[in-house]
Each structure stands twice: as structure tokens, then as C-alpha cells.
N, C-alpha and C. Protein backbone atom coordinates (compact mmCIF):
# COMPACT_ATOMS: atom_id res chain seq x y z
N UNK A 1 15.59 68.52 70.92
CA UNK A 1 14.20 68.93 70.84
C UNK A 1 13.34 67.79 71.38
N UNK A 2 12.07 67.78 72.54
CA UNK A 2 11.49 67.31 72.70
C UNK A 2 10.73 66.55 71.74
N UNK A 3 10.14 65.43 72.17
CA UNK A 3 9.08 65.09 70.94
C UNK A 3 8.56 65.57 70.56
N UNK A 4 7.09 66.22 71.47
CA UNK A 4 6.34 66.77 71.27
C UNK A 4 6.39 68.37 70.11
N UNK A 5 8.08 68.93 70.66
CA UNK A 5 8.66 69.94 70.19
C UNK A 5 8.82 69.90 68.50
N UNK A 6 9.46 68.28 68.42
CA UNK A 6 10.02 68.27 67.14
C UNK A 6 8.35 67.67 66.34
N UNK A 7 7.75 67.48 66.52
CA UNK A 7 6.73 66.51 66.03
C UNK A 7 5.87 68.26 65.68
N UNK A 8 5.40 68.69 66.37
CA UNK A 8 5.23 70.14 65.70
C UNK A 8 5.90 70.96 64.78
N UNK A 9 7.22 70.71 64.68
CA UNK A 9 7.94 71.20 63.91
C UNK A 9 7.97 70.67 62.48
N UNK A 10 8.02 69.29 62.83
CA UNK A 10 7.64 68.25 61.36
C UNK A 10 6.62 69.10 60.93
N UNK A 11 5.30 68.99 61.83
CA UNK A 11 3.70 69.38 61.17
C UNK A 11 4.13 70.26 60.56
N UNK A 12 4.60 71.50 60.77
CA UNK A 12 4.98 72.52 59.75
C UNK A 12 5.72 72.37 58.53
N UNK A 13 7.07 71.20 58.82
CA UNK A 13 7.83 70.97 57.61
C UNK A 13 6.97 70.35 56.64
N UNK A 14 5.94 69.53 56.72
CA UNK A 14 5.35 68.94 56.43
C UNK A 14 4.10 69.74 55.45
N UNK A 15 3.48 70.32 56.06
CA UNK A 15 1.80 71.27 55.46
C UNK A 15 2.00 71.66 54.40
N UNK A 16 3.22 71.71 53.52
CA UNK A 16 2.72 72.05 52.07
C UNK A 16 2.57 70.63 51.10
N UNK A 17 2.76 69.59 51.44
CA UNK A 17 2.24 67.96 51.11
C UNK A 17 0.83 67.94 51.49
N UNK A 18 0.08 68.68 52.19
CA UNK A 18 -0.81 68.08 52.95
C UNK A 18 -1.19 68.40 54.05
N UNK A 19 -2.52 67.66 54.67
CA UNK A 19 -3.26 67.58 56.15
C UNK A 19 -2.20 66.98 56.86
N UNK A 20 -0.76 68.07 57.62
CA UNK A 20 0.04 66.76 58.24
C UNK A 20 -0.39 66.67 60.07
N UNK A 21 -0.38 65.56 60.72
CA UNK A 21 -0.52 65.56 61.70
C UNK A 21 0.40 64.33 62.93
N UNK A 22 0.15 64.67 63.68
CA UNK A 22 1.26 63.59 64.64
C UNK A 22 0.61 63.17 65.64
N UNK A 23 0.73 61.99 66.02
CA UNK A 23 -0.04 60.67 66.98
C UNK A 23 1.49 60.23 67.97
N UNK A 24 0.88 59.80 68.87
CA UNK A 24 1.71 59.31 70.22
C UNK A 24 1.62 58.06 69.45
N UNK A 25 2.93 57.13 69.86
CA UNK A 25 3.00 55.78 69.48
C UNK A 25 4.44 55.42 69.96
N UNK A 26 4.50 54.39 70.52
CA UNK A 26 5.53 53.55 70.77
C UNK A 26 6.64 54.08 71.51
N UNK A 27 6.11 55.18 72.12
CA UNK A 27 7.16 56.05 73.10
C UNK A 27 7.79 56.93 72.38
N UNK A 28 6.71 57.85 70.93
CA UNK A 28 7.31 58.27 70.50
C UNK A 28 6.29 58.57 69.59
N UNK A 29 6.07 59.52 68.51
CA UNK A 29 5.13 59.88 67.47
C UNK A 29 5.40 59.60 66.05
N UNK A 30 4.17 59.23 65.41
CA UNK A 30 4.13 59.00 63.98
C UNK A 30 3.42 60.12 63.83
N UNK A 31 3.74 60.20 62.63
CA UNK A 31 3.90 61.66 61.71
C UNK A 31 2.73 61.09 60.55
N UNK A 32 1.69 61.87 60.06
CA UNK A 32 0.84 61.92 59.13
C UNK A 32 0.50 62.87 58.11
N UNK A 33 0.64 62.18 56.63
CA UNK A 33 0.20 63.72 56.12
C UNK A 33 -0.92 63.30 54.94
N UNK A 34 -2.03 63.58 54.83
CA UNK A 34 -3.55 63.21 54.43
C UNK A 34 -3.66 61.77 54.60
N UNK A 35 -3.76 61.72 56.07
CA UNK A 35 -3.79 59.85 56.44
C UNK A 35 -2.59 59.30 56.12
N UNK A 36 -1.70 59.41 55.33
CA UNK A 36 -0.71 58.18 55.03
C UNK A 36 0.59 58.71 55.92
N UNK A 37 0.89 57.52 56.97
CA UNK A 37 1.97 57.57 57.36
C UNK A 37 2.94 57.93 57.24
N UNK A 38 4.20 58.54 57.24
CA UNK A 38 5.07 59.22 56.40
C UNK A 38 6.46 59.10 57.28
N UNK A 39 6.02 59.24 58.51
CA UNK A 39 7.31 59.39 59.36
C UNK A 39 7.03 59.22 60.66
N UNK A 40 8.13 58.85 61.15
CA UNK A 40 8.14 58.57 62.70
C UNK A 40 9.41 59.45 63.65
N UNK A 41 9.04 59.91 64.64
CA UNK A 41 9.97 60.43 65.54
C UNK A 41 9.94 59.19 66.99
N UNK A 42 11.05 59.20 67.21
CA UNK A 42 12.03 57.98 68.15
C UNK A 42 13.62 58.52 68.81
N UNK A 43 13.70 58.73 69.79
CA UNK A 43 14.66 59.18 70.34
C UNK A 43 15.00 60.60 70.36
N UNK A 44 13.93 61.28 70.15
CA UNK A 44 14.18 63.33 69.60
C UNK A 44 15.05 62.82 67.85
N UNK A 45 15.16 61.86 66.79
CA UNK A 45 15.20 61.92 65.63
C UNK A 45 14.27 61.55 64.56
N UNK A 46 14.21 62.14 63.69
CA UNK A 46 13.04 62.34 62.86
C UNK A 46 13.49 60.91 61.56
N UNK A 47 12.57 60.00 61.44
CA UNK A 47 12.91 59.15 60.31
C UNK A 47 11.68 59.15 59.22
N UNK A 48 12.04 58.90 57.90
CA UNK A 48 11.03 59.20 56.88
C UNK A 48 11.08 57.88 56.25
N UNK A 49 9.58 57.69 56.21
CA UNK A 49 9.39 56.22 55.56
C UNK A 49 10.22 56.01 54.15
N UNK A 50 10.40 54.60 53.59
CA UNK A 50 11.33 54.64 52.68
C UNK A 50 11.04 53.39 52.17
N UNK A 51 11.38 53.18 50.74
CA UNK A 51 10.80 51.70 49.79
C UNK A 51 11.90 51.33 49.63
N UNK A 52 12.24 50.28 48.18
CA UNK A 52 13.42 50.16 47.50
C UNK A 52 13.69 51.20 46.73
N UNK A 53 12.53 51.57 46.08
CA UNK A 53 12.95 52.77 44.99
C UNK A 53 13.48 53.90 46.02
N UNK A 54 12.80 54.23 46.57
CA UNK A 54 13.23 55.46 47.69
C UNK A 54 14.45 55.70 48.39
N UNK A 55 14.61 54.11 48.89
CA UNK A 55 16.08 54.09 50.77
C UNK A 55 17.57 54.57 49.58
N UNK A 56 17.80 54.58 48.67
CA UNK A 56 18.91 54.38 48.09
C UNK A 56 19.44 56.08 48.27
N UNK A 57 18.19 57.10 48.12
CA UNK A 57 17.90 58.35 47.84
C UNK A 57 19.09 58.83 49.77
N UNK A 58 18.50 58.54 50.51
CA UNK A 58 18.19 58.75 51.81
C UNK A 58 19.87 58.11 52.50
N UNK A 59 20.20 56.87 52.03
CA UNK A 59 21.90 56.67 52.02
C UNK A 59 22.46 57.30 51.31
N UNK A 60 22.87 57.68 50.03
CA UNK A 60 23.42 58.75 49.58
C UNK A 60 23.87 59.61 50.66
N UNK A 61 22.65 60.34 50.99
CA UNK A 61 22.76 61.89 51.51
C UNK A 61 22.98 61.56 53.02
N UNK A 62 23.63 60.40 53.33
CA UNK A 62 23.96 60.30 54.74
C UNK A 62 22.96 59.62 55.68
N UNK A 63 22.43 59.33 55.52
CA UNK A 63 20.87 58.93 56.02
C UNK A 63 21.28 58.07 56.74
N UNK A 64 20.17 57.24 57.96
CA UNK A 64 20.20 56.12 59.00
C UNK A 64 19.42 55.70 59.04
N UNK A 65 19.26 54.36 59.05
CA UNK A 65 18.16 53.56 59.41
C UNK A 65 17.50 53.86 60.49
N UNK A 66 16.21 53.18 61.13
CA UNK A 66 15.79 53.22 62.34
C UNK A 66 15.89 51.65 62.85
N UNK A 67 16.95 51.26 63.72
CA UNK A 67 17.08 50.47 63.59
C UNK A 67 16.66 49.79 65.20
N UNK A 68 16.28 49.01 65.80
CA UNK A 68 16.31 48.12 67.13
C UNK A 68 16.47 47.36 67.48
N UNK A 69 16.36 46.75 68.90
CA UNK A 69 16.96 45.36 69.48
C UNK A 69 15.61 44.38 69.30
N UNK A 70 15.57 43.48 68.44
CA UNK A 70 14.63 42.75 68.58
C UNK A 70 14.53 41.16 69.18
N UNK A 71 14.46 40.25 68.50
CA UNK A 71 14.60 38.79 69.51
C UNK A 71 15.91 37.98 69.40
N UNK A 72 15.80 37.16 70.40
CA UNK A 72 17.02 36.06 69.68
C UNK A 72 16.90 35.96 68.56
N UNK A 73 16.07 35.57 67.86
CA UNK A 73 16.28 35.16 66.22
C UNK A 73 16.81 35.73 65.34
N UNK A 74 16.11 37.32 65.67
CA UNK A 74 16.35 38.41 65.06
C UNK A 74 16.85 39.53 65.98
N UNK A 75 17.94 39.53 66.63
CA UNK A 75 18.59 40.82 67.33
C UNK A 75 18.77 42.23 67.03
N UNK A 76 18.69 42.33 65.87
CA UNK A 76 18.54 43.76 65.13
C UNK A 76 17.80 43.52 63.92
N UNK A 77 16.66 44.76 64.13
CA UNK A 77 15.77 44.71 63.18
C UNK A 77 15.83 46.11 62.37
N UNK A 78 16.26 46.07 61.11
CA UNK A 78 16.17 47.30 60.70
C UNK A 78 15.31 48.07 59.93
N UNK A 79 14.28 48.56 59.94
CA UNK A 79 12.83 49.56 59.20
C UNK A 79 13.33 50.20 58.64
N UNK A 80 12.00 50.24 57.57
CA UNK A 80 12.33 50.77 56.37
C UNK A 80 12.23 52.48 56.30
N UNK A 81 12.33 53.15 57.52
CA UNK A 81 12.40 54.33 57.84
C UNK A 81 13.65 54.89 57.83
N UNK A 82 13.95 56.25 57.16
CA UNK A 82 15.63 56.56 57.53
C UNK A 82 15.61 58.13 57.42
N UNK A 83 16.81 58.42 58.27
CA UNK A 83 16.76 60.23 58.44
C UNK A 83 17.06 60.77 57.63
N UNK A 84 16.42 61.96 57.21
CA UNK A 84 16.53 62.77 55.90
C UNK A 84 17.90 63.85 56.36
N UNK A 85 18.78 64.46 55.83
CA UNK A 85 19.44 65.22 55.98
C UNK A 85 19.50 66.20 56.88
N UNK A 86 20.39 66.34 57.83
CA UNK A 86 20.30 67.58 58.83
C UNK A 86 19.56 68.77 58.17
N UNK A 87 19.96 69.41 57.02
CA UNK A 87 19.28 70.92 56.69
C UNK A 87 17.48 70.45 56.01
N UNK A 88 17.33 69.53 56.23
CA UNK A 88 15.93 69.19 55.77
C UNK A 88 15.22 69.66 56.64
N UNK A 89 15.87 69.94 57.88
CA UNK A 89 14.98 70.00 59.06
C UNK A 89 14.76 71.62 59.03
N UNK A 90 15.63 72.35 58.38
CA UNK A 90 15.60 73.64 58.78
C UNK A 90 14.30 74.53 57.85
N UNK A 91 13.91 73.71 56.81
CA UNK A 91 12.76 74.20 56.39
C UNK A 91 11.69 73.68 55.78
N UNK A 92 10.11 74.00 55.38
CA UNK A 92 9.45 73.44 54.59
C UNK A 92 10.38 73.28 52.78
N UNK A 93 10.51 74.08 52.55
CA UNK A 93 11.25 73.82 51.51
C UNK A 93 12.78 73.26 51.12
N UNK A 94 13.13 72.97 51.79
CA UNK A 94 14.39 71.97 52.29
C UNK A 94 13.55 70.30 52.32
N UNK A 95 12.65 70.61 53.23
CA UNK A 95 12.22 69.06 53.49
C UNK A 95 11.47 68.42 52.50
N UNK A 96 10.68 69.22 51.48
CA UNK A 96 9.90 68.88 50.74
C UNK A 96 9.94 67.73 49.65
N UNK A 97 11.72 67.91 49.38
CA UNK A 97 11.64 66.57 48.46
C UNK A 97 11.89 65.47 48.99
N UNK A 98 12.33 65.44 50.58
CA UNK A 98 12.03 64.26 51.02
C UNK A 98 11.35 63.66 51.99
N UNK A 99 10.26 64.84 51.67
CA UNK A 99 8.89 64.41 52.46
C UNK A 99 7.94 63.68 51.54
N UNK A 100 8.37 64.36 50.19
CA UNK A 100 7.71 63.41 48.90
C UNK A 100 8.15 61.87 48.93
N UNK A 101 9.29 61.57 48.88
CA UNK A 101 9.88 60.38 48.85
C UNK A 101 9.11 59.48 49.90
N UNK A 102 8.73 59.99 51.09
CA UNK A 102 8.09 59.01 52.07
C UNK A 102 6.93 58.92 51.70
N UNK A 103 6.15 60.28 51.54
CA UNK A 103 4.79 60.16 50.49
C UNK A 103 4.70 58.78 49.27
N UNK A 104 5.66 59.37 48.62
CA UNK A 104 5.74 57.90 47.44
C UNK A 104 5.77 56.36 47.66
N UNK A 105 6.77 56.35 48.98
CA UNK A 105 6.64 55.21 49.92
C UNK A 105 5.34 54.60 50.10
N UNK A 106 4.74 55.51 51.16
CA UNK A 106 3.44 55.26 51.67
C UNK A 106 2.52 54.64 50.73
N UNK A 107 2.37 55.70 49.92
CA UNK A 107 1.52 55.15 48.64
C UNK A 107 1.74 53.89 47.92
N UNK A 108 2.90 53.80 47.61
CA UNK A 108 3.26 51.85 47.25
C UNK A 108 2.94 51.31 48.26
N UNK A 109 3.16 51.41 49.55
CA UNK A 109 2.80 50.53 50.67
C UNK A 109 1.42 50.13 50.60
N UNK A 110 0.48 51.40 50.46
CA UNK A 110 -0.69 51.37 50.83
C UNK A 110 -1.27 50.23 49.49
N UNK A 111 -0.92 50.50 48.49
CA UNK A 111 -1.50 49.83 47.17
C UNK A 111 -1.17 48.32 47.14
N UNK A 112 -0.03 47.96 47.95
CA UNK A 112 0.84 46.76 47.85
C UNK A 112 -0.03 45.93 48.91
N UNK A 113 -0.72 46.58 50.06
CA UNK A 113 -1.33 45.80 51.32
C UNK A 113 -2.63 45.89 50.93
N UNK A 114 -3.01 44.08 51.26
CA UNK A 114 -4.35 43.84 51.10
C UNK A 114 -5.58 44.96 51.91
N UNK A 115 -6.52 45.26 50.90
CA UNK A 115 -7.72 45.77 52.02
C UNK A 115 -7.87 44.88 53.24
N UNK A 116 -8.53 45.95 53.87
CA UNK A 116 -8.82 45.59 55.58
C UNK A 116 -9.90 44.77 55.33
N UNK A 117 -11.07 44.99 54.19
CA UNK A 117 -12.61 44.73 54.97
C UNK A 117 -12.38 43.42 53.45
N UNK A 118 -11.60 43.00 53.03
CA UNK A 118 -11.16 41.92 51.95
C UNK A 118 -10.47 40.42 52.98
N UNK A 119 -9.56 41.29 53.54
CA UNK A 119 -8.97 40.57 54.50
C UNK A 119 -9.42 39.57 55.33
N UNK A 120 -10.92 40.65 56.19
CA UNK A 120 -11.76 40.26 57.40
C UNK A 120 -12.83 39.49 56.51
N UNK A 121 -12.89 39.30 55.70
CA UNK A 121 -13.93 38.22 54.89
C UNK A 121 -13.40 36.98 54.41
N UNK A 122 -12.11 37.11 54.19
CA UNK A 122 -11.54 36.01 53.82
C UNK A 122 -10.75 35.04 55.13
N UNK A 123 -10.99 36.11 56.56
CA UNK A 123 -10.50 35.63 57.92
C UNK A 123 -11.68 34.91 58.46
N UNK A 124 -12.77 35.18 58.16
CA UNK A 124 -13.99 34.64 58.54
C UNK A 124 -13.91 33.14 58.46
N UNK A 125 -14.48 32.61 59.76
CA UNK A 125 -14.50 31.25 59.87
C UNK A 125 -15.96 30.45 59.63
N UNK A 126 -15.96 29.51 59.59
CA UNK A 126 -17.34 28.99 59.72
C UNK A 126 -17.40 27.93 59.98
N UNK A 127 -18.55 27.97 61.44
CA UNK A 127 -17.79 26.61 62.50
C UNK A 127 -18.98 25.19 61.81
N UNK A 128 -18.01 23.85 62.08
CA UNK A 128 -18.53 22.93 61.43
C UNK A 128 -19.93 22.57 61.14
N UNK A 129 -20.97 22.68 62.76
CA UNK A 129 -22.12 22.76 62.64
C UNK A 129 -23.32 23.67 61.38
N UNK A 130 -22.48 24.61 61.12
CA UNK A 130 -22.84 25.66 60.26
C UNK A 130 -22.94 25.82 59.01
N UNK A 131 -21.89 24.89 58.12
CA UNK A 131 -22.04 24.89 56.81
C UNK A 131 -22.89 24.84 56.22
N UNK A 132 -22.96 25.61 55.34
CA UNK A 132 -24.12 25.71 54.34
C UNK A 132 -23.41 25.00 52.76
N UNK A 133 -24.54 24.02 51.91
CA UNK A 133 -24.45 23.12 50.59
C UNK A 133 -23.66 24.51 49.61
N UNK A 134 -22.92 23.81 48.99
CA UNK A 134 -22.67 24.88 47.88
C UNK A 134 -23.05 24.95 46.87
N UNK A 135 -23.86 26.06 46.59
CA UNK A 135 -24.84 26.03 45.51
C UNK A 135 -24.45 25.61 44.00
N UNK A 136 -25.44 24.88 43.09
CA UNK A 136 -24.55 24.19 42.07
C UNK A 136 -24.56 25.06 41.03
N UNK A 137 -23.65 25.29 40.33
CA UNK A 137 -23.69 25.83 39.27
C UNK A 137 -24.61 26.38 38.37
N UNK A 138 -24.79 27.18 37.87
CA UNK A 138 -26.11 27.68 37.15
C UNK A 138 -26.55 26.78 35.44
N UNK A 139 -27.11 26.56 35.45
CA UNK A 139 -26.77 25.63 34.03
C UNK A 139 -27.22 26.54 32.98
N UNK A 140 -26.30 26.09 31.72
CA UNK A 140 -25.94 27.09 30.55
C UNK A 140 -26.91 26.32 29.61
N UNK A 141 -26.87 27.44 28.52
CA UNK A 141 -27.39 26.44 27.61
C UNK A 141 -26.53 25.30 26.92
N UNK A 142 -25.69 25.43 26.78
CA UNK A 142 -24.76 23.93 26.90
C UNK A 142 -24.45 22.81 27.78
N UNK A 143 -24.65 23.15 28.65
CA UNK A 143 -24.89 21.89 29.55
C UNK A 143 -26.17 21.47 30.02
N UNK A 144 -27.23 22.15 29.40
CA UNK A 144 -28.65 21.56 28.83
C UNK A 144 -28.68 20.87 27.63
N UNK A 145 -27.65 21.16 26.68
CA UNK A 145 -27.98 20.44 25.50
C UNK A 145 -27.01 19.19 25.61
N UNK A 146 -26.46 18.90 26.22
CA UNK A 146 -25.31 18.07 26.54
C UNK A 146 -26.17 16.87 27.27
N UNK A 147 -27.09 16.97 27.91
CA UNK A 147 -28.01 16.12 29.18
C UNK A 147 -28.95 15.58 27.79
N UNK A 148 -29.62 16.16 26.68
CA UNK A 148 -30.26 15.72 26.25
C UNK A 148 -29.48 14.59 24.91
């Protein structure tokens, strides 16, 4: 099955979780279902995101990593994505419990990674010329009565 083929086909396995939808990426489509990432298609095979609690689910039942050639350092890199069972594919209700499992994934992922706009405030630089005094402390009534 084409990408494009199978990535429609997901959307359907997918729509009773959710708004699911699929994006071009990396020579190949990620899979969405109400915003949270869930799965990726790579080579015409379908892989479903996966945690610790989750990947154990997904070996059992035969499952594969998504795995690639990455650097000298690291020559094979293996993601935390893995294929759900051949008959998963054959229906929404076949796929459903382990479309949840990537769902559940996602969701720890998402909770586990710092905010974006937390991030970009704490990335903020401030060049030497610029500093501003740091304002002193507010004084309490104890450290008024302490001076006297």
C-alpha cells in the first residue's frame, strides 16, 4: 500500500479515538489523532508510538521497532515506535486497543516535555550591555524590626 494509501486507511482505523489526521514528514507521514502524535508510516509500514509502560504490550504480540542507520557513534537508533499486529490493520475495531496504547504514550510524552513558551523564556538571553539591577527584596515586617 502506498503511503498516501495506507495513511488514509490509518485515518479511518483511527476516527473512533478522535480528530485523526496525517502530515508528510520525513519521506513518509505522521499520523494524528486530536493533535497528539500517535503514529508514523515509513516504508508502506505503519508504527504506533510506544512508552515503557506501553512497548512491552506491542513485543508480545510480535511487534517491531522502527529502527535506523544513524551515526558513527550511534549506528542504529531504535524509536520508541513499534508495529501493531497484522489484523489491527484490518479494522477500526481491531486497531482500537492499540491505537489507545499510542494515545496513552503521547499523553505521558506530552506531560513529561517542558512547555514551549516556558522553555523560550528561560532560552532568552540578555546581552551584557543590557542588564538590568535586581530588584531587592521587599522588606517584611521582620526585617524592619530587626534594623531597628
Amino acid at each position: 500500500m502506498a503511503h498516501e494509501a495506507l495513511a488514509e486507511h490509518c485515518i479511518e482505523l483511527f476516527s473512533p479515538l478522535g480528530r485523526a489526521r496525517a502530515r508528510r514528514m520525513f519521506g513518509g507521514q505522521g499520523l494524528y489523532v486530536d493533535d497528539l502524535f500517535i503514529a508514523l508510516i515509513v516504508d508502506g509500514r505503519l508504527y504506533l508510538k510506544t512508552n515503557d509502560a506501553t512497548q512491552q504490550h506491542f513485543a508480545d504480540a510480535g511487534g517491531q521497532p522502527f529502527v535506523y542507520a544513524g551515526s558513527e557513534r550511534k549506528p542504529i537508533v531504535v524509536m520508541s515506535y513499534w508495529t501493531p499486529p497484522a489484523e489491527a490493520l484490518e479494522s477500526p475495531a481491531l486497531m482500537t486497543p492499540w491505537a489507545r496504547l499510542a494515545l496513552e504514550a503521547a499523553l505521558s510524552a506530552r506531560k513529561a516535555a517542558p512547555s514551549r513558551s516556558s522553555s523560550r523564556v528561560s532560552a532568552k538571553k540578555v546581552s551584557p550591555s543590557r542588564k538590568t539591577a535586581t530588584p531587592a527584596a521587599p522588606k517584611t515586617a521582620a526585617s524592619r524590626s530587626r534594623k531597628s
